[in-house]
C-alpha atoms as a PDB file:
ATOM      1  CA  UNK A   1     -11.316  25.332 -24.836  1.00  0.00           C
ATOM      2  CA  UNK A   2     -11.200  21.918 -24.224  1.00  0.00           C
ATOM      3  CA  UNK A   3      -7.803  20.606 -23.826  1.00  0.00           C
ATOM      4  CA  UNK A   4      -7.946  16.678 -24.918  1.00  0.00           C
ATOM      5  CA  UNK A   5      -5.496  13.871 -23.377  1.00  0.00           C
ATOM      6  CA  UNK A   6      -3.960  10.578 -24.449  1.00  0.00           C
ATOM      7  CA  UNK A   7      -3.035   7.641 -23.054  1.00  0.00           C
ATOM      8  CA  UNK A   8       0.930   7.286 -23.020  1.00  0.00           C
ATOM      9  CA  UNK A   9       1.570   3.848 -22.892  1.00  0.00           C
ATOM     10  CA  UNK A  10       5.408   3.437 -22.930  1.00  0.00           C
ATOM     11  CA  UNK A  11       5.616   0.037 -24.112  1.00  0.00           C
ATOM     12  CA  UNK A  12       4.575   1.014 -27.705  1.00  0.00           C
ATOM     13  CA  UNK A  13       7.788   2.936 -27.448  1.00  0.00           C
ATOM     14  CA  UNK A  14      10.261  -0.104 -26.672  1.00  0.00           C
ATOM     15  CA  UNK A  15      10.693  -1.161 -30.471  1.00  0.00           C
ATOM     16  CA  UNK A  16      14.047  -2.702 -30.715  1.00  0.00           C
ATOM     17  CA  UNK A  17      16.802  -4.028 -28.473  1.00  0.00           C
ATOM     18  CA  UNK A  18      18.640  -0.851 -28.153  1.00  0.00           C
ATOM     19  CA  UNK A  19      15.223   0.902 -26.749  1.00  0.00           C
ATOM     20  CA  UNK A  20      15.047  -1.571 -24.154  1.00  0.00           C
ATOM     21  CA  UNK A  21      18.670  -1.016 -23.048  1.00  0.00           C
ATOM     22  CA  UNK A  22      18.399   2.154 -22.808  1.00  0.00           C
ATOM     23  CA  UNK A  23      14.936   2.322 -20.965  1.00  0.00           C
ATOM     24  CA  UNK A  24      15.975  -0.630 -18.323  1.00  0.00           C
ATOM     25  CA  UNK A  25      19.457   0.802 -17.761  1.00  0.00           C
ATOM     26  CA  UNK A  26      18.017   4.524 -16.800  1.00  0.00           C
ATOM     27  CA  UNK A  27      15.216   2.953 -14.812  1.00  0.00           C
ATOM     28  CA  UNK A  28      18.417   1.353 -12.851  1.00  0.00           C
ATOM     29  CA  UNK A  29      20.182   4.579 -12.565  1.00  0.00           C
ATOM     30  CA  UNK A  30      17.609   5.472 -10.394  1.00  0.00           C
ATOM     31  CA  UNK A  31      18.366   3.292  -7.902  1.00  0.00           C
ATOM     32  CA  UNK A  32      14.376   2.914  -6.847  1.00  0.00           C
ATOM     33  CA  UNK A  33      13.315  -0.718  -6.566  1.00  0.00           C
ATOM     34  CA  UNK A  34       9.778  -0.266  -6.920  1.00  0.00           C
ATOM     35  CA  UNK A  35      10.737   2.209 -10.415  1.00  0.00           C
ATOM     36  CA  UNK A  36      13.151  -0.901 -11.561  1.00  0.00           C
ATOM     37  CA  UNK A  37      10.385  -3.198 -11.190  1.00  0.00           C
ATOM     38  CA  UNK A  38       7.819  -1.169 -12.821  1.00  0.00           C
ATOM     39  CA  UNK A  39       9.986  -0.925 -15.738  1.00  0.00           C
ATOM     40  CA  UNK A  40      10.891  -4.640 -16.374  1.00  0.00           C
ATOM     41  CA  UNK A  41       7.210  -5.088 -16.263  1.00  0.00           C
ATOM     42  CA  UNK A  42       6.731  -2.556 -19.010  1.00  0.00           C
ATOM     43  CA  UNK A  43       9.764  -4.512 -21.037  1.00  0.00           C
ATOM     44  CA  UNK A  44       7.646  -7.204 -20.272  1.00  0.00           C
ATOM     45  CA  UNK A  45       4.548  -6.289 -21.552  1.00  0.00           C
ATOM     46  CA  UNK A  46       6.369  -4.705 -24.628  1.00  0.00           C
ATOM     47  CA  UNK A  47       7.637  -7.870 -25.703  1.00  0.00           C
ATOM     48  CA  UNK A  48       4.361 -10.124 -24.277  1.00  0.00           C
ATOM     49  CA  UNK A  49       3.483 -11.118 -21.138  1.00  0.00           C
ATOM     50  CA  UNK A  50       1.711 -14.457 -22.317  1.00  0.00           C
ATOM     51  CA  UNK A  51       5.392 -14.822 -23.722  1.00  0.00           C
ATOM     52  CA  UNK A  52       7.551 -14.560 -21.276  1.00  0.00           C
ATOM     53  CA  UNK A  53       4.836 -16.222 -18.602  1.00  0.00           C
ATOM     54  CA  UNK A  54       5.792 -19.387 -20.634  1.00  0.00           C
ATOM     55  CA  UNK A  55       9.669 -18.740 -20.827  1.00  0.00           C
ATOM     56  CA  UNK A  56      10.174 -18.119 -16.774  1.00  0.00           C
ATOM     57  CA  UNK A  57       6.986 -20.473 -15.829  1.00  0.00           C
ATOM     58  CA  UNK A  58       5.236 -17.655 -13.800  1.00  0.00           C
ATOM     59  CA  UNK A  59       1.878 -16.903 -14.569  1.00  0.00           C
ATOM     60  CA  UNK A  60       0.770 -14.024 -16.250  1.00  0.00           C
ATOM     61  CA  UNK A  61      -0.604 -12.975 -13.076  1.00  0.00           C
ATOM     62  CA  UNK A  62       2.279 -13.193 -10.838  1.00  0.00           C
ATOM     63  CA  UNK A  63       4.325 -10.766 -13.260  1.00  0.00           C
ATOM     64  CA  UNK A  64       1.774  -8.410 -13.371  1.00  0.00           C
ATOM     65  CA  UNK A  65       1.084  -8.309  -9.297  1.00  0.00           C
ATOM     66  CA  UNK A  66       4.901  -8.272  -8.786  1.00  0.00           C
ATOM     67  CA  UNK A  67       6.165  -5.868 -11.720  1.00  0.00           C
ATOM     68  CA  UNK A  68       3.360  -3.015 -11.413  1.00  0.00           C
ATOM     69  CA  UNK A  69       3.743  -0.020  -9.859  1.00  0.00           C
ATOM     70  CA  UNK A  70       3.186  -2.095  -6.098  1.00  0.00           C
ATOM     71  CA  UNK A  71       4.896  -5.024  -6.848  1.00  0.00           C
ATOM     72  CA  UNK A  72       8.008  -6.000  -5.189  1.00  0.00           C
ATOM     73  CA  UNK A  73       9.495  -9.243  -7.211  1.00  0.00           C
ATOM     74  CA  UNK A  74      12.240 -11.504  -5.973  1.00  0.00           C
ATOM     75  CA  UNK A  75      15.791 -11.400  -7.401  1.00  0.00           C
ATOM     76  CA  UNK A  76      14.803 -14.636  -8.264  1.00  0.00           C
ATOM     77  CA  UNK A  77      11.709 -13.545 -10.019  1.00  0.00           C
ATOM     78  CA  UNK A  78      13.567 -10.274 -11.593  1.00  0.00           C
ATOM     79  CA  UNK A  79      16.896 -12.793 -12.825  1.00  0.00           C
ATOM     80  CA  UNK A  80      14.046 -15.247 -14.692  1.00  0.00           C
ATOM     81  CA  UNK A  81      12.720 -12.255 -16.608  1.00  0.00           C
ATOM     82  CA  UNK A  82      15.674 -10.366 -17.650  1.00  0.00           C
ATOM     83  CA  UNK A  83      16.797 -13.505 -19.247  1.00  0.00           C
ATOM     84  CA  UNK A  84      13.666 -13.998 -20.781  1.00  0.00           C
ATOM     85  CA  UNK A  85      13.493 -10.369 -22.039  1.00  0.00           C
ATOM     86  CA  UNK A  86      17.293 -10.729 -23.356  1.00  0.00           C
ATOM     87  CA  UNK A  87      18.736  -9.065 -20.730  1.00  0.00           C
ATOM     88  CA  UNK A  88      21.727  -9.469 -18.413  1.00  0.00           C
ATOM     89  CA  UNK A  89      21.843  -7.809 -15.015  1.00  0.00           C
ATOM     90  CA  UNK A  90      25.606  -7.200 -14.303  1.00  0.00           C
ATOM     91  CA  UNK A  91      27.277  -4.731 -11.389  1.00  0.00           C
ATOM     92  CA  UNK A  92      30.581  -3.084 -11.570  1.00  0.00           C
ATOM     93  CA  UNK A  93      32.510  -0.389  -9.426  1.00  0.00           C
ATOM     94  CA  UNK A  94      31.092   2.512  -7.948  1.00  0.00           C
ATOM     95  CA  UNK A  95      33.603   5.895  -8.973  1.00  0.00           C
ATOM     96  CA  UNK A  96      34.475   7.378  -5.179  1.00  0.00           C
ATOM     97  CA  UNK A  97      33.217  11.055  -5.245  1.00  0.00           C
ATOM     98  CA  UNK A  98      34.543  13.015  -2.720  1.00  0.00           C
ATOM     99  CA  UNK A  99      32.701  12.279   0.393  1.00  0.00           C
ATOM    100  CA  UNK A 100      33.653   8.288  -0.322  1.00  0.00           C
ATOM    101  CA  UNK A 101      35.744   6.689   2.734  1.00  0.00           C
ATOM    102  CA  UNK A 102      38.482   4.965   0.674  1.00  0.00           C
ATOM    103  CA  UNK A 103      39.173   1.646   2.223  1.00  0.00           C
ATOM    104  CA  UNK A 104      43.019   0.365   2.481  1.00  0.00           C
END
């Protein structure tokens, strides 16, 4: 029996605001720079990379060499195209588990 594949592409998946949200915030959870990167790019080519080339002034090229899979994109770089994509980057307080040093 032949078993027959498709290709996934996850962008077709990031339909609204709330999709995106939800996809860049878990790819953050993660905590892996090169995954974080990866994602934005797939935000990126959800919403149009011709797009958002023109809204940060980097080329097409440049976001796809620096959000694939390799890429390794400046904060600078990353800052431009979460504003372009609608997003905002923000940090806030870590909980302390229980192997935390408390500071005093």
């Amino acid at each position: 029996m032949i078993e027959r594949t498709y290709e996934y592409d996850p962008a077709d998946a990031l339909d609204s605001p709330e999709a995106i949200e939800a996809f860049v915030t878990d790819a953050f959870e993660t905590g892996d720079a090169s995954y974080i990167a990866k994602a934005l790019g797939v935000v990126a080519r959800a919403k149009g990379i011709s797009r958002i080339a023109k809204e940060t002034g980097l080329s097409r090229e440049q976001l796809y060499r620096s959000f694939s899979e390799r890429g390794n994109p400046t904060l600078k770089t990353t800052l431009a195209v979460a504003r372009a994509l609608g997003l905002e980057l923000t940090t806030r307080g870590k909980k302390p588990s229980s192997d935390s040093i408390a500071l005093s």
